[in-house]
PDB file of N, CA and C in Angstrom:
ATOM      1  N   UNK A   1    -127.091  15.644 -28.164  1.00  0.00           N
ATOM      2  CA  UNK A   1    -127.767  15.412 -29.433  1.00  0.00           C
ATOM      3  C   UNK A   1    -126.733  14.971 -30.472  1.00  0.00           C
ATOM      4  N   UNK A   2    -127.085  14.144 -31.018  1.00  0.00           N
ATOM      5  CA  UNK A   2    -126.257  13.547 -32.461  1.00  0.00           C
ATOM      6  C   UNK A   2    -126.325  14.056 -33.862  1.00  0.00           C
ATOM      7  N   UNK A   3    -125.280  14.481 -33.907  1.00  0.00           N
ATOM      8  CA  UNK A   3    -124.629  15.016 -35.516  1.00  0.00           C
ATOM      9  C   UNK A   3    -125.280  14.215 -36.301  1.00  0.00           C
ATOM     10  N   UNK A   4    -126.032  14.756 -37.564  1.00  0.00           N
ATOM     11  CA  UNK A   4    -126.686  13.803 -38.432  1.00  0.00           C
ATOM     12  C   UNK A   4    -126.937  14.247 -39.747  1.00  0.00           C
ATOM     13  N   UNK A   5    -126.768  14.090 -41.261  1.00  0.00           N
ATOM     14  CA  UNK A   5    -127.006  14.672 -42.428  1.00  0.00           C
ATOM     15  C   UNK A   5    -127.310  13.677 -43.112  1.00  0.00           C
ATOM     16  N   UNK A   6    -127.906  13.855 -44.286  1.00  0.00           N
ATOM     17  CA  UNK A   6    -128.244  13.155 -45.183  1.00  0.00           C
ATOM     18  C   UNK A   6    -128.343  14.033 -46.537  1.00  0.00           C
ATOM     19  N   UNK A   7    -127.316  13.734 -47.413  1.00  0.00           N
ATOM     20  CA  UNK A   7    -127.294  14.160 -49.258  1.00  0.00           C
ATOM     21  C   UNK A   7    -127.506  13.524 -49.952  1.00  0.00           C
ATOM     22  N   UNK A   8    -128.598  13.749 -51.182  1.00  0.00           N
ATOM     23  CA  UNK A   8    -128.761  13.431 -51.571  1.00  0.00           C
ATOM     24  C   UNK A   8    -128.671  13.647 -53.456  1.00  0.00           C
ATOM     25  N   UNK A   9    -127.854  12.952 -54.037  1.00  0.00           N
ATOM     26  CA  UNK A   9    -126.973  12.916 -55.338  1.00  0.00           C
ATOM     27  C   UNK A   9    -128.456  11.789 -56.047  1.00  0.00           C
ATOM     28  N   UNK A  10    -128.587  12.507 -57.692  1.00  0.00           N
ATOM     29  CA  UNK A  10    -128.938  11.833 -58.634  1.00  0.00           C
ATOM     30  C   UNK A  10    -127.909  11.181 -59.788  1.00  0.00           C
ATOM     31  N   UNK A  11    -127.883  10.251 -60.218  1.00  0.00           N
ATOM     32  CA  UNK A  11    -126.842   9.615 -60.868  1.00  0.00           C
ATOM     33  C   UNK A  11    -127.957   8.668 -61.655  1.00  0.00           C
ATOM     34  N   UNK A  12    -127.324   8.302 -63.051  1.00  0.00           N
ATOM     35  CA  UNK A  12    -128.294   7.394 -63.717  1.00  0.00           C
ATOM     36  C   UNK A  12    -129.216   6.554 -63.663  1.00  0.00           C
ATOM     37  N   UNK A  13    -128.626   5.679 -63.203  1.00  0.00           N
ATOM     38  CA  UNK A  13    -129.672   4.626 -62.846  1.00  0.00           C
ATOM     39  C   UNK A  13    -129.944   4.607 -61.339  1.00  0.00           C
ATOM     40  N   UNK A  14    -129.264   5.360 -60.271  1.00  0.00           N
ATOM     41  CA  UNK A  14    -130.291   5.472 -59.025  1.00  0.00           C
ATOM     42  C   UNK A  14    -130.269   6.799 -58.415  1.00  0.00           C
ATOM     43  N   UNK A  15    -130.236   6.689 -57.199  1.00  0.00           N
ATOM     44  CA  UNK A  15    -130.274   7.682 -56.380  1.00  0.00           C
ATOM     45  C   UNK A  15    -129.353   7.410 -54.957  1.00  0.00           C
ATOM     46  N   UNK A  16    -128.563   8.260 -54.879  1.00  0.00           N
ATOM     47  CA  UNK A  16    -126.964   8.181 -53.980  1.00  0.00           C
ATOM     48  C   UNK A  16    -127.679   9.119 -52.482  1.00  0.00           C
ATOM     49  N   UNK A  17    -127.645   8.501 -51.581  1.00  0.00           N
ATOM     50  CA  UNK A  17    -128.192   9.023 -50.347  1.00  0.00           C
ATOM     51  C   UNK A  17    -126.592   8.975 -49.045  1.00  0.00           C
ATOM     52  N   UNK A  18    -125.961  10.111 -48.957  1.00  0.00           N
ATOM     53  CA  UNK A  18    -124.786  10.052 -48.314  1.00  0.00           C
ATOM     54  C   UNK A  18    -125.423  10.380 -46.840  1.00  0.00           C
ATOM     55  N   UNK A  19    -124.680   9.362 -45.924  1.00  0.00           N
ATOM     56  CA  UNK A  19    -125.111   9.790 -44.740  1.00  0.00           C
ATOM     57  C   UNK A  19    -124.010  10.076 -44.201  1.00  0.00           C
ATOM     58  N   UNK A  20    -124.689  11.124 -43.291  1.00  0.00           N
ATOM     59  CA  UNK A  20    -123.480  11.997 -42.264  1.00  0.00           C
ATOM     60  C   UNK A  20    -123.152  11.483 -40.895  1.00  0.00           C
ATOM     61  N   UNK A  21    -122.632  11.048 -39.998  1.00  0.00           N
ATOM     62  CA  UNK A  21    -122.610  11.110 -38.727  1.00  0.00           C
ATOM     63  C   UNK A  21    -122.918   9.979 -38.049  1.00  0.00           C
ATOM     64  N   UNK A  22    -124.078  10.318 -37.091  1.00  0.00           N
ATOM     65  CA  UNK A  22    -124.594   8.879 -36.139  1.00  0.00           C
ATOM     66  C   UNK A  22    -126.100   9.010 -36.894  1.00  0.00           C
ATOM     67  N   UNK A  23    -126.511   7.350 -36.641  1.00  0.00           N
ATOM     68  CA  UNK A  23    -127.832   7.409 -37.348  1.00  0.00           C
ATOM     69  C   UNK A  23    -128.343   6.041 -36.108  1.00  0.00           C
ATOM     70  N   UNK A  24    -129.052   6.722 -35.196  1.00  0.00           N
ATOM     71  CA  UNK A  24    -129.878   6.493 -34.463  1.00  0.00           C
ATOM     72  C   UNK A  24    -131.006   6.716 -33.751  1.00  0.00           C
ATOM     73  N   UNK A  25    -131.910   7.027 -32.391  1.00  0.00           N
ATOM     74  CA  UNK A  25    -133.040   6.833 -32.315  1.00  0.00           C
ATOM     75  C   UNK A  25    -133.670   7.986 -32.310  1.00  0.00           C
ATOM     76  N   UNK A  26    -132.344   9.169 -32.426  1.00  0.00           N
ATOM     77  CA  UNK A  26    -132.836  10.497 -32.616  1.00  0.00           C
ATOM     78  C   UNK A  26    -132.718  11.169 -34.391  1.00  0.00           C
ATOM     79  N   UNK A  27    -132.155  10.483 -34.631  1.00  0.00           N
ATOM     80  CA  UNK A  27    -131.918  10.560 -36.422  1.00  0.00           C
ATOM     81  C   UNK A  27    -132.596   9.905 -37.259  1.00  0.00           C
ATOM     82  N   UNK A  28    -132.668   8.499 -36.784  1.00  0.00           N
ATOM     83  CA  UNK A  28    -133.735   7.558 -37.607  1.00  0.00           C
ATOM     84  C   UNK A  28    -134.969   8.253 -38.710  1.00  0.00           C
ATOM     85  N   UNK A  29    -135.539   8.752 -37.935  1.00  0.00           N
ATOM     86  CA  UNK A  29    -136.847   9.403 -38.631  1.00  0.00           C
ATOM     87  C   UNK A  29    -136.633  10.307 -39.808  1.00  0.00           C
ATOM     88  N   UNK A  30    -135.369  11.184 -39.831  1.00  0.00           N
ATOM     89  CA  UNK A  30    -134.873  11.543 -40.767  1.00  0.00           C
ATOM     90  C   UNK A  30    -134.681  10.922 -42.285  1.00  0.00           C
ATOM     91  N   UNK A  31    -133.844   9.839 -41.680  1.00  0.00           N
ATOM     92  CA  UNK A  31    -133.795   8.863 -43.077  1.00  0.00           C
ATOM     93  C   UNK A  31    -135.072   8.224 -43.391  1.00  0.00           C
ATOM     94  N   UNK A  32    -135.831   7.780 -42.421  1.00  0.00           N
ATOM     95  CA  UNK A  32    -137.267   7.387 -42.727  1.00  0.00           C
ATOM     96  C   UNK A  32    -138.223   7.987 -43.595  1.00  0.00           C
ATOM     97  N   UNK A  33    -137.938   9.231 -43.410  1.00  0.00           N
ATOM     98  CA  UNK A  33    -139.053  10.480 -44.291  1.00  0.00           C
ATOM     99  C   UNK A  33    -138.008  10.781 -45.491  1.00  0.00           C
ATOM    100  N   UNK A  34    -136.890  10.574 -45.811  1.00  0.00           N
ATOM    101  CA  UNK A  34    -136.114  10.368 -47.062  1.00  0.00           C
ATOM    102  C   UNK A  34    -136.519   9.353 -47.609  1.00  0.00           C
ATOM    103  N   UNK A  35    -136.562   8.432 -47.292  1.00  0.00           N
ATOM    104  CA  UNK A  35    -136.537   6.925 -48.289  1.00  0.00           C
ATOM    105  C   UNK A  35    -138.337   6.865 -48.348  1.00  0.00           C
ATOM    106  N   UNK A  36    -138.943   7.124 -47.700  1.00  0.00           N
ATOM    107  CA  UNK A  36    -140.589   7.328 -48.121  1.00  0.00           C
ATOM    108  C   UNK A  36    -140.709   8.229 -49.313  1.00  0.00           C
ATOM    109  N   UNK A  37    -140.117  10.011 -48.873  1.00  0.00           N
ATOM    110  CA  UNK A  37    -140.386  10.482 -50.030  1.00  0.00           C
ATOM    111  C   UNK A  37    -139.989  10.022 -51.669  1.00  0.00           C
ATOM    112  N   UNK A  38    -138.374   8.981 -51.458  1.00  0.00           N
ATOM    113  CA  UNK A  38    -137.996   8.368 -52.750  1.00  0.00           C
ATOM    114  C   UNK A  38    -138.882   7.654 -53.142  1.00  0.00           C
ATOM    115  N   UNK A  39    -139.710   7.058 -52.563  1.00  0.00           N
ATOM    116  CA  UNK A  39    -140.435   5.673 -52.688  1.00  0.00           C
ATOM    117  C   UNK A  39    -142.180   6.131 -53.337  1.00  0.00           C
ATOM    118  N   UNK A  40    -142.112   7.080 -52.644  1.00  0.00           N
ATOM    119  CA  UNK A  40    -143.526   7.825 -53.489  1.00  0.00           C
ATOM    120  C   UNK A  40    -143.427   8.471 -54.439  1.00  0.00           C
ATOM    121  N   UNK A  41    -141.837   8.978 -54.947  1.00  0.00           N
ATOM    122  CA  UNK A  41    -142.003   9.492 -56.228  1.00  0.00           C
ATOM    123  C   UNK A  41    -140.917   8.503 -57.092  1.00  0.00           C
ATOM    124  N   UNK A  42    -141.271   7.068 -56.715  1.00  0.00           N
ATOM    125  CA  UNK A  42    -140.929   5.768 -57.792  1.00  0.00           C
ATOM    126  C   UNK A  42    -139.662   5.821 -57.970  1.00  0.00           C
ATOM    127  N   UNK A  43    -138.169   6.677 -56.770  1.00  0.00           N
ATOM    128  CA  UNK A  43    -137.164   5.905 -57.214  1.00  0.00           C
ATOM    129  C   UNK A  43    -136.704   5.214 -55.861  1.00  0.00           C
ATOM    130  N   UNK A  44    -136.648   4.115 -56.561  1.00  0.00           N
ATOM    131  CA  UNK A  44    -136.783   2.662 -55.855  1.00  0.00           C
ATOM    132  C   UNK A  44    -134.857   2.641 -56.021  1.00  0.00           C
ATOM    133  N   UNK A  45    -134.160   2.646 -56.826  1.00  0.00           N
ATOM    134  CA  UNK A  45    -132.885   2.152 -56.776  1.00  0.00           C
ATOM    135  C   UNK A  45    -131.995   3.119 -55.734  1.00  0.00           C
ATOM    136  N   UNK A  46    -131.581   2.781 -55.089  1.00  0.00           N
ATOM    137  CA  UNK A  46    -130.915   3.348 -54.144  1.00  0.00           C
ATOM    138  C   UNK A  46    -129.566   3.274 -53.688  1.00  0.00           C
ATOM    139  N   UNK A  47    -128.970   4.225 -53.484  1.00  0.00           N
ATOM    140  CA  UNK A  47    -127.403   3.681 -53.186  1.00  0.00           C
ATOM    141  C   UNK A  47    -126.891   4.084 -52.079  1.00  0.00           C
ATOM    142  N   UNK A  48    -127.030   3.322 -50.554  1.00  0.00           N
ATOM    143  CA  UNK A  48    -126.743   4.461 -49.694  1.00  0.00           C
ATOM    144  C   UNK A  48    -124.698   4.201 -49.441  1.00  0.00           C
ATOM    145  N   UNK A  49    -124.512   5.660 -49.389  1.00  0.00           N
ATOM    146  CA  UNK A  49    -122.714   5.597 -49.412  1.00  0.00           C
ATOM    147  C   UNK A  49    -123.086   5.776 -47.575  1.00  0.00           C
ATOM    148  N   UNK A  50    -122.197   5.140 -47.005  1.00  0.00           N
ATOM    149  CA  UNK A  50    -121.810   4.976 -45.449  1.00  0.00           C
ATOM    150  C   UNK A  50    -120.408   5.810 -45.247  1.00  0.00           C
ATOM    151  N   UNK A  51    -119.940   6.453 -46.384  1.00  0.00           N
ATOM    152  CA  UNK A  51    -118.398   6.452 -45.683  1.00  0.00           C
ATOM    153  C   UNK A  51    -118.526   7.363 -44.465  1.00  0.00           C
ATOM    154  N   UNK A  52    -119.364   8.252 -44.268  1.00  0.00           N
ATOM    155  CA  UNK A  52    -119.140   9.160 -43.609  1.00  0.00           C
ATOM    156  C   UNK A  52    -120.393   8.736 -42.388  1.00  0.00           C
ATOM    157  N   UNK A  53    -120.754   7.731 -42.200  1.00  0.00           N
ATOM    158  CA  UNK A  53    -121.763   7.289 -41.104  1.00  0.00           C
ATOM    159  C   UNK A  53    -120.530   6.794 -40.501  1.00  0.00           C
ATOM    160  N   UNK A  54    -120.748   7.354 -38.560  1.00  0.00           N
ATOM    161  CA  UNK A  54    -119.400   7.091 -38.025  1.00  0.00           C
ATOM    162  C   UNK A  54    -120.535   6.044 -37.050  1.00  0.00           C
ATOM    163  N   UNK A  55    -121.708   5.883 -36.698  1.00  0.00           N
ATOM    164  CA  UNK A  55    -122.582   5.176 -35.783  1.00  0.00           C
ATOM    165  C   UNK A  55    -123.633   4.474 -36.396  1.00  0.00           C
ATOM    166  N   UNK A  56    -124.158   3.759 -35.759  1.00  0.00           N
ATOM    167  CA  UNK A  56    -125.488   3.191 -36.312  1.00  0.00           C
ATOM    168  C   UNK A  56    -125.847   2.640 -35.108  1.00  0.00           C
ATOM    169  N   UNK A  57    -127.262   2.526 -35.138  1.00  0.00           N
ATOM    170  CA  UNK A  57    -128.113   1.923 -34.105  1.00  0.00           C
ATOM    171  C   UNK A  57    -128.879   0.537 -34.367  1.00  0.00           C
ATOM    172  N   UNK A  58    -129.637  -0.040 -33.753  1.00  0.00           N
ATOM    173  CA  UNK A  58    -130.698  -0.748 -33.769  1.00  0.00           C
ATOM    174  C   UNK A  58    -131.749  -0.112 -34.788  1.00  0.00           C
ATOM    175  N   UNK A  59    -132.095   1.133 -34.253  1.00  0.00           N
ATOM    176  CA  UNK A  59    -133.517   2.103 -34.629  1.00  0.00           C
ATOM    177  C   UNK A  59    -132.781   2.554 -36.252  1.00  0.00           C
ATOM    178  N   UNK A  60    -131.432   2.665 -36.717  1.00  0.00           N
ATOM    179  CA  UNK A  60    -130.837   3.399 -37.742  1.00  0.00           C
ATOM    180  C   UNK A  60    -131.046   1.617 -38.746  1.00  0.00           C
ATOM    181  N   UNK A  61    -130.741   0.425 -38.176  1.00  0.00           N
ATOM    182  CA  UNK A  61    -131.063  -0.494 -38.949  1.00  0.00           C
ATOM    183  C   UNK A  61    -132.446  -0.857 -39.643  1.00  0.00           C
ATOM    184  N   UNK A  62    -133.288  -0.301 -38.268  1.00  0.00           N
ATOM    185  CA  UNK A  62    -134.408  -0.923 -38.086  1.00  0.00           C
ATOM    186  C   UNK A  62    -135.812  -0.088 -39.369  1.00  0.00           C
ATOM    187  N   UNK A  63    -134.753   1.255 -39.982  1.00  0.00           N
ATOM    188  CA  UNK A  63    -134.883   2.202 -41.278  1.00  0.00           C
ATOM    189  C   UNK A  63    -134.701   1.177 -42.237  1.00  0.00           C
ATOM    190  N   UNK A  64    -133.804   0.270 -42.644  1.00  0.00           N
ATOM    191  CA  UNK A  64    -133.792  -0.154 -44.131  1.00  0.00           C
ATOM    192  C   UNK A  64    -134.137  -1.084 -43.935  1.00  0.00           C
ATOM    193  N   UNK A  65    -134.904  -1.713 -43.008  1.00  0.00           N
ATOM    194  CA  UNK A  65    -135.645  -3.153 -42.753  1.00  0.00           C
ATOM    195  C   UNK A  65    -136.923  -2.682 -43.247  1.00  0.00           C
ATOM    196  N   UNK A  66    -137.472  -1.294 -42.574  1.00  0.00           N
ATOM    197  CA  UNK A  66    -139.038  -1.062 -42.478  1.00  0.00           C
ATOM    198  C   UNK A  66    -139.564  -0.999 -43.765  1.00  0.00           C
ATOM    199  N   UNK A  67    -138.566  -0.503 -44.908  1.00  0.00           N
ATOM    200  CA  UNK A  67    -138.569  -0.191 -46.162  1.00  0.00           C
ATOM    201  C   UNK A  67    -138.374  -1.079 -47.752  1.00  0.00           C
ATOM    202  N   UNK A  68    -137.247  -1.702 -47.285  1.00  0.00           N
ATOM    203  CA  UNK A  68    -136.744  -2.836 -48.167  1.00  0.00           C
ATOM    204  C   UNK A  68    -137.722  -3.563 -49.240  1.00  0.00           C
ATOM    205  N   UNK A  69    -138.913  -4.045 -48.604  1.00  0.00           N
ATOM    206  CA  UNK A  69    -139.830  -4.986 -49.469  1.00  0.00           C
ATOM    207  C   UNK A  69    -140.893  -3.896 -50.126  1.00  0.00           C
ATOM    208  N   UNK A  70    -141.049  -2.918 -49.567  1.00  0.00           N
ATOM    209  CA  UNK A  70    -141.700  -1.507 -50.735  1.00  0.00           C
ATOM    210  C   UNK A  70    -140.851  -1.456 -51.814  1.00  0.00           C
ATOM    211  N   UNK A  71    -139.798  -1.736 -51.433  1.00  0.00           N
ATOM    212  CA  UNK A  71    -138.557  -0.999 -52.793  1.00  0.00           C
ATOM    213  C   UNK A  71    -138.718  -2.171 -53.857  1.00  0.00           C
ATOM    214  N   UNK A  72    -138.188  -3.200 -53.305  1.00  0.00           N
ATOM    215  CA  UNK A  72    -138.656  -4.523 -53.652  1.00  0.00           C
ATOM    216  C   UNK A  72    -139.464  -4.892 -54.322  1.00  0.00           C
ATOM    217  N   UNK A  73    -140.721  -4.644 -53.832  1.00  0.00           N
ATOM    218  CA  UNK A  73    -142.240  -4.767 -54.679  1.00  0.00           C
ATOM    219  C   UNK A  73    -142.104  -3.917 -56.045  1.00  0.00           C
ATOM    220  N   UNK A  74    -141.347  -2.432 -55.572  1.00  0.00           N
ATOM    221  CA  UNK A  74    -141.423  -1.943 -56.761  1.00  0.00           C
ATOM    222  C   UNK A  74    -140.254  -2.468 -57.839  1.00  0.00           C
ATOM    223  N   UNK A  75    -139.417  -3.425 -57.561  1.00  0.00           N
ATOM    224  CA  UNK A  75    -138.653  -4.129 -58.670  1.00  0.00           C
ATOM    225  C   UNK A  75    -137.399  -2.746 -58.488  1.00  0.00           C
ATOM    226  N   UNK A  76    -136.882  -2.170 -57.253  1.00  0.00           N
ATOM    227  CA  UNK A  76    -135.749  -1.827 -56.891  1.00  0.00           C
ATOM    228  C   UNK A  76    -135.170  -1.956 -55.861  1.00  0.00           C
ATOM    229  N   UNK A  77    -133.804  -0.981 -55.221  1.00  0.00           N
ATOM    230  CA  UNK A  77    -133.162  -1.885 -54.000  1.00  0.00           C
ATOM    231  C   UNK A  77    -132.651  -1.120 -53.655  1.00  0.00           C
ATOM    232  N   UNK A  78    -131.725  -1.718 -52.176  1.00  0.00           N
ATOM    233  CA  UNK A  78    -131.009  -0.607 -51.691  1.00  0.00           C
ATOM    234  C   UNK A  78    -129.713  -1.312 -51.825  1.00  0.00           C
ATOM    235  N   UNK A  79    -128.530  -0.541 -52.117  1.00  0.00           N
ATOM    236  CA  UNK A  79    -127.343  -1.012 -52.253  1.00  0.00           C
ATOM    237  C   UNK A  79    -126.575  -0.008 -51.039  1.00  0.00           C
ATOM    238  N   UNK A  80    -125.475  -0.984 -49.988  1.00  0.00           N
ATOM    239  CA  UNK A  80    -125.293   0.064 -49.294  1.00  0.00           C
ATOM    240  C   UNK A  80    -123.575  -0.324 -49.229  1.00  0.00           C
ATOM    241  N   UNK A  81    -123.102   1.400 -50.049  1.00  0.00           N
ATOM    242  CA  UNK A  81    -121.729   0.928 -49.881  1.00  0.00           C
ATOM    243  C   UNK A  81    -120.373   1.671 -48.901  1.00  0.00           C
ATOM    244  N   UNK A  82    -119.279   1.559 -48.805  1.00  0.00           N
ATOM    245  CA  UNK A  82    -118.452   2.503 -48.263  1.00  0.00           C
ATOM    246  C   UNK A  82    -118.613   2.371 -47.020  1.00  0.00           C
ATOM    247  N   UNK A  83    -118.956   1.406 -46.357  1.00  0.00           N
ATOM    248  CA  UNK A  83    -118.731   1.143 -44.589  1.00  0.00           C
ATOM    249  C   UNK A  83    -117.440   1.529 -43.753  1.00  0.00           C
ATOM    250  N   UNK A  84    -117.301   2.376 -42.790  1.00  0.00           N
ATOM    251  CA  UNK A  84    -116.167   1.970 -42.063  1.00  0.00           C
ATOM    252  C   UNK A  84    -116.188   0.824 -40.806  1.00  0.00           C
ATOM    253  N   UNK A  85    -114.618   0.240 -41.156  1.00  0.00           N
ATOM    254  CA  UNK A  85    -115.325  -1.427 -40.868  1.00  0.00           C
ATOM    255  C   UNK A  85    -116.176  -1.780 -39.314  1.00  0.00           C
ATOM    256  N   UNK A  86    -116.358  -0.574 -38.545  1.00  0.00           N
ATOM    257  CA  UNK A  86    -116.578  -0.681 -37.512  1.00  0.00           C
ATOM    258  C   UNK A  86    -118.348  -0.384 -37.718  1.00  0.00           C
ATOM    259  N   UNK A  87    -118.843   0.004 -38.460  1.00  0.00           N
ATOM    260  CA  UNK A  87    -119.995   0.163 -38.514  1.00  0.00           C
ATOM    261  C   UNK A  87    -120.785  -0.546 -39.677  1.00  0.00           C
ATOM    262  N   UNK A  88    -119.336  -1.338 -40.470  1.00  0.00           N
ATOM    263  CA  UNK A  88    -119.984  -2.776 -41.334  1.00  0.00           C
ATOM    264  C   UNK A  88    -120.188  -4.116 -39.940  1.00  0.00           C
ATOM    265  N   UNK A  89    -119.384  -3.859 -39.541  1.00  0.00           N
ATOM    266  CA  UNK A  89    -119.541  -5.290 -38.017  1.00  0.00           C
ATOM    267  C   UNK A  89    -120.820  -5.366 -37.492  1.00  0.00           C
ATOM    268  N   UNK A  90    -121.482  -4.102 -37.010  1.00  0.00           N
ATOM    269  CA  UNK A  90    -123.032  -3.796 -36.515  1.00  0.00           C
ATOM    270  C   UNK A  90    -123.678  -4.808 -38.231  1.00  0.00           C
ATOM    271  N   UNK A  91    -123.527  -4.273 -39.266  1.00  0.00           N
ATOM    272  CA  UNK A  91    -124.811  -4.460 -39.673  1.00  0.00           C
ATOM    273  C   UNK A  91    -124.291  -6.181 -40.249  1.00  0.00           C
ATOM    274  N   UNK A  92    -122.933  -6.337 -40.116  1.00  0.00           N
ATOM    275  CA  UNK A  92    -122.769  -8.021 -39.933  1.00  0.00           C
ATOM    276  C   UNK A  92    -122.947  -8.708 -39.230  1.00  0.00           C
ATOM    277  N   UNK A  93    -122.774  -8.267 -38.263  1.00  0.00           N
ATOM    278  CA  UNK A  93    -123.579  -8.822 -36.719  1.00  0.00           C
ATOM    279  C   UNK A  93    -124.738  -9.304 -37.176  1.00  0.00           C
ATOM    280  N   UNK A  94    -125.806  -8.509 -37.371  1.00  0.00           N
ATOM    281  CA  UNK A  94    -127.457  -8.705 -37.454  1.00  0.00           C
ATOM    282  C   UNK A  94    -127.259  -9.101 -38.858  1.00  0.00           C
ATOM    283  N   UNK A  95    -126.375  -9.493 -39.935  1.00  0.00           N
ATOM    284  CA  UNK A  95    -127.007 -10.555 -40.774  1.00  0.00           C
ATOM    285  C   UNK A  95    -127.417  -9.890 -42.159  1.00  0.00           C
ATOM    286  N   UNK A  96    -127.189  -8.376 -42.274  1.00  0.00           N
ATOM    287  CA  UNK A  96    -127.474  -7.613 -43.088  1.00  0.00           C
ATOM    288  C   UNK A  96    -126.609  -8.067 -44.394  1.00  0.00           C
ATOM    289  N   UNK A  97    -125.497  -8.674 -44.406  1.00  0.00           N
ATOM    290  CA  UNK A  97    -124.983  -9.040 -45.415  1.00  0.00           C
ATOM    291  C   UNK A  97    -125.898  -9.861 -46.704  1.00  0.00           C
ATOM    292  N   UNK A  98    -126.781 -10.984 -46.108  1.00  0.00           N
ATOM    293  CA  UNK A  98    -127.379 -11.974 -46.383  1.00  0.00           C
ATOM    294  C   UNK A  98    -129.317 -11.638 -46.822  1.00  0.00           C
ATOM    295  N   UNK A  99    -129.200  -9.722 -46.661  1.00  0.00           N
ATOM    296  CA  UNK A  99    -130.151  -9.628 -47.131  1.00  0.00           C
ATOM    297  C   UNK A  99    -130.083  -8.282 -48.246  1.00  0.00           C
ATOM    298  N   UNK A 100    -128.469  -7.490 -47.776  1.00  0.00           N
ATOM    299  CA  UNK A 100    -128.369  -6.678 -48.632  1.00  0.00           C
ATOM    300  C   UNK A 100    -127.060  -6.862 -49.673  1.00  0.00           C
ATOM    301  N   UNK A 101    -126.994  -6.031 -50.723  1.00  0.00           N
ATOM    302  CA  UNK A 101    -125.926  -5.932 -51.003  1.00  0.00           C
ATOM    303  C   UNK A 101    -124.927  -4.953 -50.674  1.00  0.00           C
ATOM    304  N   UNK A 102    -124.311  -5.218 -49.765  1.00  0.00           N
ATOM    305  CA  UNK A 102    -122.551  -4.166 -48.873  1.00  0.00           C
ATOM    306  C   UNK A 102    -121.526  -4.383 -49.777  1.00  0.00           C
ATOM    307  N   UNK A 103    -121.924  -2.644 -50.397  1.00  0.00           N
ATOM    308  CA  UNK A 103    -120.234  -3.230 -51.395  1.00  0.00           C
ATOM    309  C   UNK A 103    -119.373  -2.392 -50.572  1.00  0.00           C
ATOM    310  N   UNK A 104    -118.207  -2.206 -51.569  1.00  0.00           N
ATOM    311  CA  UNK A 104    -117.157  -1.533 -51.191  1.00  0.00           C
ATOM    312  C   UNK A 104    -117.358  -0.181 -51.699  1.00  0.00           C
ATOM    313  N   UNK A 105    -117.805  -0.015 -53.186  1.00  0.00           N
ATOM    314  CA  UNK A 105    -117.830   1.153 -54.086  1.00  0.00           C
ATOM    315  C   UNK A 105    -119.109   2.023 -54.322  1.00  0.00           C
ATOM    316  N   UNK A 106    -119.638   2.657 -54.525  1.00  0.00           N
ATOM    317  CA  UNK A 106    -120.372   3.363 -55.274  1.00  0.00           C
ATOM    318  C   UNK A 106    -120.502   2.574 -56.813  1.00  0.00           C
ATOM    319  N   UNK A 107    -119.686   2.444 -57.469  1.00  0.00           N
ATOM    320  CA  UNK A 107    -119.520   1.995 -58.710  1.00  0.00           C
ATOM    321  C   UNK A 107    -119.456   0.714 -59.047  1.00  0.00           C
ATOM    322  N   UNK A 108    -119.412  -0.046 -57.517  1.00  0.00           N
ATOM    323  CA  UNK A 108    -119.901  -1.870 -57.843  1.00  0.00           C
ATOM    324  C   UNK A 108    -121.370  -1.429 -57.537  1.00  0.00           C
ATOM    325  N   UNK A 109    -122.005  -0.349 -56.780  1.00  0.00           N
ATOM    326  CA  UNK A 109    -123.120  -0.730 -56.634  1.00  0.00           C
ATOM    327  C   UNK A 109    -124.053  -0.071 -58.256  1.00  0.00           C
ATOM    328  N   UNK A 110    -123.699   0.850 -58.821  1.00  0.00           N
ATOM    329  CA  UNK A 110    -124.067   1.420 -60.082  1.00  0.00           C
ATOM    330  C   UNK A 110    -123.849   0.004 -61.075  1.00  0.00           C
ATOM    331  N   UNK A 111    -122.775  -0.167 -61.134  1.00  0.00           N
ATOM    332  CA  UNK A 111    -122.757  -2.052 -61.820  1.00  0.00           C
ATOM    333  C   UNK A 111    -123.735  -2.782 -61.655  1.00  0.00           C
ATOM    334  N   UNK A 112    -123.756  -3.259 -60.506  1.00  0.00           N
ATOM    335  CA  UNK A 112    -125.142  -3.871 -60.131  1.00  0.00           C
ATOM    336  C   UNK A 112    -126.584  -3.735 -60.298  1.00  0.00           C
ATOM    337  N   UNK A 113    -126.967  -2.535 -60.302  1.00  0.00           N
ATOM    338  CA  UNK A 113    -128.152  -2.330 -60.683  1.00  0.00           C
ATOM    339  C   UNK A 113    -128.177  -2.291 -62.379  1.00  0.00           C
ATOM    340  N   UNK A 114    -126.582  -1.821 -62.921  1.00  0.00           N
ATOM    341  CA  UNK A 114    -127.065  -1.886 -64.516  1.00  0.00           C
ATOM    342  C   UNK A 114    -127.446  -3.319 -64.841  1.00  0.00           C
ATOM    343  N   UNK A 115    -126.748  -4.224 -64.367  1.00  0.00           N
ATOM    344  CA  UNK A 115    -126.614  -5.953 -64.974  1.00  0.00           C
ATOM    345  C   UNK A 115    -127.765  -6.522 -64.550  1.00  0.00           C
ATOM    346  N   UNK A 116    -128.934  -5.918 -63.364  1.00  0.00           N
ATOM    347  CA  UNK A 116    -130.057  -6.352 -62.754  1.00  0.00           C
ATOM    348  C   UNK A 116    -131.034  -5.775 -64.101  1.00  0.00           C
ATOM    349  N   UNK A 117    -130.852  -4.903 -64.762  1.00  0.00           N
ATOM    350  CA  UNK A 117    -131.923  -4.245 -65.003  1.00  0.00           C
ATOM    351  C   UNK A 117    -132.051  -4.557 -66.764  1.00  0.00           C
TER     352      UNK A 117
END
């Protein structure tokens, strides 16, 4: 079974979702029923920090795909920062660059949503 956490930090303008561990086909659902419950109680801005995600899956991608255009609709986003570079390659591989914003910081992604908004 795979090591898996998810914290979750309020900060001004979004909401900081730290993930722990591996996030795949046994974890997935976890983050799934996180980012629903954000999404039903309207916070849409999102910041997920990766530093501490050591895995990712297909099924762990296939979480901020299912979600994205809800957030969207509601005129917020997901910003996902702090990759280690081995688990930024997975989500460069599949192209995630070109639909999200991958920063480096926490604080380019807090930037970003201030200058959007």
């Amino acid at each position: 079974m795979s090591t898996f956490d998810i914290r979750t930090r309020s900060k001004s303008d979004a909401i900081v979702l730290e993930i722990y561990g591996e996030l795949d086909a046994h974890t997935a659902p976890r983050l799934e029923k996180e980012l629903k419950k954000l999404i039903d109680e309207k916070f849409v801005n999102i910041i997920v920090n990766g530093s501490s995600l050591d895995y990712i899956s297909s099924a762990g991608l296939g979480v901020f795909m299912a979600y994205i255009e809800d957030i969207r609709l509601q005129k917020g986003d997901i910003k996902i920062t702090n990759l280690k570079p081995k688990v930024f390659n997975v989500f460069d591989l599949l192209g995630f660059p070109t639909l999200y914003d991958i920063l480096d910081s926490e604080e380019e992604a807090h930037s970003r949503f201030k200058s959007s908004s």
